[in-house]
Protein backbone atom coordinates (compact mmCIF):
# COMPACT_ATOMS: atom_id res chain seq x y z
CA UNK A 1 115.43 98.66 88.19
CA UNK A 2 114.90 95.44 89.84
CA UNK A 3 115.11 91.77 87.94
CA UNK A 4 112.16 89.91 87.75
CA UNK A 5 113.76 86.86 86.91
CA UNK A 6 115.85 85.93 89.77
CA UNK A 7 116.85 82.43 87.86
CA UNK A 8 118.87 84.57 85.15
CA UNK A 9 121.87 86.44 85.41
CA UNK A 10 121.24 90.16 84.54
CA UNK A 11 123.44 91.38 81.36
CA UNK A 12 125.47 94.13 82.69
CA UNK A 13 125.88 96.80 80.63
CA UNK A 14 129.90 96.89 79.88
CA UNK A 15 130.30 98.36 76.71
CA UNK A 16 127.77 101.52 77.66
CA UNK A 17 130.09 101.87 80.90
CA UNK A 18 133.42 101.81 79.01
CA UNK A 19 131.73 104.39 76.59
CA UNK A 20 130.63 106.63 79.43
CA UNK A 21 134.58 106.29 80.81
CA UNK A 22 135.55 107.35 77.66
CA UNK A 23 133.40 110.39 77.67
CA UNK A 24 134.57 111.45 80.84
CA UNK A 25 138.08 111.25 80.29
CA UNK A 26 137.60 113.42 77.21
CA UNK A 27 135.82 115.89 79.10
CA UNK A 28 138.60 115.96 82.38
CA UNK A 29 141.58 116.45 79.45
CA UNK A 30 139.83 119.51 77.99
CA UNK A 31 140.01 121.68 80.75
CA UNK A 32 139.96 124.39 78.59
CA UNK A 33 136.33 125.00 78.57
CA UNK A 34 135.51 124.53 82.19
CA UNK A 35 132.98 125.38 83.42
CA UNK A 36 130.79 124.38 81.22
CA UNK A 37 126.41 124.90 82.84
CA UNK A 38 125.61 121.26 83.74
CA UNK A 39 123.26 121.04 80.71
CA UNK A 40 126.27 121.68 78.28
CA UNK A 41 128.38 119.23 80.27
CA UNK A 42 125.83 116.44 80.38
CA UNK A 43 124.30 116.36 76.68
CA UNK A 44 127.86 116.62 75.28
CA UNK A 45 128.93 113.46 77.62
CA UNK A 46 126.20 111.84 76.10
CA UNK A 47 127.52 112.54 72.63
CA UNK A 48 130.93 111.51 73.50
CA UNK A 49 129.54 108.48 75.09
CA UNK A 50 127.35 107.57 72.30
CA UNK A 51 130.49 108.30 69.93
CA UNK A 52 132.36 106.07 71.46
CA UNK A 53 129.87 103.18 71.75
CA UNK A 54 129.05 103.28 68.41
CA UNK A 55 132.83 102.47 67.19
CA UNK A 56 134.45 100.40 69.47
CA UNK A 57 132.52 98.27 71.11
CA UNK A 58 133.44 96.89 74.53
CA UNK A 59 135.21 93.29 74.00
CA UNK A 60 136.90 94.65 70.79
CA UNK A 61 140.77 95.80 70.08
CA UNK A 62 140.89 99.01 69.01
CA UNK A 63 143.07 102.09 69.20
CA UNK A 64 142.69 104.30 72.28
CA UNK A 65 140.13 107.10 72.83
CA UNK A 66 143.75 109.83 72.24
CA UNK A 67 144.60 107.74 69.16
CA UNK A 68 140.74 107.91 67.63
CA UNK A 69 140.66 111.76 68.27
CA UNK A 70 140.43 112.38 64.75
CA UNK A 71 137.92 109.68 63.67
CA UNK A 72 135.70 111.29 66.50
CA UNK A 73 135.88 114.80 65.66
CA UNK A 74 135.07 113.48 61.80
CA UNK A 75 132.13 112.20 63.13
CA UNK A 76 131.13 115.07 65.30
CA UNK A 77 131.62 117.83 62.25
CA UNK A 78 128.09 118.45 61.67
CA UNK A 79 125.14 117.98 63.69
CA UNK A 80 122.17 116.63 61.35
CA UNK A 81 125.32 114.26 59.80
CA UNK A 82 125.97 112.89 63.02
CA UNK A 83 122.12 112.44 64.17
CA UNK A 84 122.00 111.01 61.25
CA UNK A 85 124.44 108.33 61.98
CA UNK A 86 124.12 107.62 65.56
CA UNK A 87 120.45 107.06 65.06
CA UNK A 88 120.79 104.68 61.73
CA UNK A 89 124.19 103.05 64.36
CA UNK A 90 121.26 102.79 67.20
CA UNK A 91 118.17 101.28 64.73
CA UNK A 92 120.97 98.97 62.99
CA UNK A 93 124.16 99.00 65.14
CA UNK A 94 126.93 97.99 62.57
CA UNK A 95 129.50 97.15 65.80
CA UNK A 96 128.40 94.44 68.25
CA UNK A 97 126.38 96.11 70.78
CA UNK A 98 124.52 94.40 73.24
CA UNK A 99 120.88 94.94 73.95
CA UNK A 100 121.94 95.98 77.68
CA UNK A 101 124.10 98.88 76.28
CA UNK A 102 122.22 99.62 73.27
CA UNK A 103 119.05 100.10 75.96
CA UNK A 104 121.23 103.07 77.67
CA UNK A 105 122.40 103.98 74.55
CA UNK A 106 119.03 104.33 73.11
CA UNK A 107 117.78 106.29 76.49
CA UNK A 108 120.93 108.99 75.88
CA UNK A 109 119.25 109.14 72.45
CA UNK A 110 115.94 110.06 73.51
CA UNK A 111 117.35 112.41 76.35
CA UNK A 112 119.54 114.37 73.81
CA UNK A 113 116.64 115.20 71.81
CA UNK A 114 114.73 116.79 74.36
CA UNK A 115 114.53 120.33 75.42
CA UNK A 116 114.28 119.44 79.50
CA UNK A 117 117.54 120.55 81.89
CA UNK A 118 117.69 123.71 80.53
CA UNK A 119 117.59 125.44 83.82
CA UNK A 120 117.39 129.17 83.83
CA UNK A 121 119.75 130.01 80.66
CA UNK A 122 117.76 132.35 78.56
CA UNK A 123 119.78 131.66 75.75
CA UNK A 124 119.29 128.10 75.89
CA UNK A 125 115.41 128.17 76.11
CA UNK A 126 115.61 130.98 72.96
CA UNK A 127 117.52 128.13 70.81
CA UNK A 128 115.13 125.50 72.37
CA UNK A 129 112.20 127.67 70.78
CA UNK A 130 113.60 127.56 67.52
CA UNK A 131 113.81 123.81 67.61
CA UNK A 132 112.68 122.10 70.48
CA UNK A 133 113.61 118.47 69.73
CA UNK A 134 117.35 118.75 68.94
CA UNK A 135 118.30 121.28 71.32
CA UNK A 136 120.32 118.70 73.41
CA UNK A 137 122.17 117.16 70.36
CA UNK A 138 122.83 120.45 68.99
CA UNK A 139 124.54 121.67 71.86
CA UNK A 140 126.20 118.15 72.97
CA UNK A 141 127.55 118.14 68.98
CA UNK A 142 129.14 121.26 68.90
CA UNK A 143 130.41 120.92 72.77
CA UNK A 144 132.10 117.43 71.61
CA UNK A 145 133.20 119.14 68.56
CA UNK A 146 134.67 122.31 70.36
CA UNK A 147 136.43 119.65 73.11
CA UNK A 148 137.56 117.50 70.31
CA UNK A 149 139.48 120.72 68.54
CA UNK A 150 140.83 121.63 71.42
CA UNK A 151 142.21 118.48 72.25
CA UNK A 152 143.76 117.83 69.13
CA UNK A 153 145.44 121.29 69.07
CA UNK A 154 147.15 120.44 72.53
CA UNK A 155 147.84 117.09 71.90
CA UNK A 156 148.84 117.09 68.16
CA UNK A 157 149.29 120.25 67.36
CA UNK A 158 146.46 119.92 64.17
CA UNK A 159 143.24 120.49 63.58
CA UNK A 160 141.04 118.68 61.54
């Protein structure tokens, strides 16, 4: 998207970025459920990475993404719950969020809840019949959820 205000130095989005790093890095340390179809991998990275955002800002000390393992997969437990939050977190954001990240944040919102990149996985497009508007943060939910487990089992030997 180009500028229109060439006077004004564009806000770059740091915070969304760190929270998309985070997501990936979850996703490269659970191995374990490689390969995932590149609609499971994508709406769960957006989960992660809206997870993430919605926590720890960019700017702000916090622990790191292995220490908050647990406070993730809390969040990540049930899928209405967390839709719940992250949209309240995205209308109100109770962290400091700037309006550049909470834009792409907002945008991940909108693409979880729609039933588009399913490709040609009949199962998919049966679940996206039953409800078409959450399909994405159904599947991104329990994807984080099942990456989460797995990578507290390895890592700590607990689950939640």
């Amino acid at each position: 998207m180009l500028d229109d205000r060439p006077d004004e130095a564009a806000e770059v989005p740091l915070g969304w970025l760190a929270a998309e790093e985070t997501a990936w890095w979850l996703l490269e340390c659970g191995d374990a459920y490689w390969p995932w179809s590149p609609f499971e991998c994508r709406v769960t990275h957006g989960v992660l990475a809206l997870t993430a955002l919605l926590t720890v800002p960019m700017g702000h000390a916090g622990p790191s993404p292995g220490q908050r393992l647990p406070d993730l997969r809390r969040l990540v437990e049930d899928d209405s719950v967390w839709a719940r939050w992250c949209e309240g977190n995205l209308a109100s954001p109770q962290a400091e969020v700037s309006p550049a990240d909470l834009a792409l944040a907002v945008m991940t919102w909108h693409r979880l809840a729609q039933p588009h990149g399913l490709g040609h996985d009949a199962d998919l497009w049966a679940l996206a019949a039953s409800t078409p508007s959450l399909i994405g943060l159904q599947i991104g939910v329990r994807g984080a959820r099942r990456l989460l487990d797995d990578l507290l089992q390895r890592w700590y030997g607990q689950l939640p």
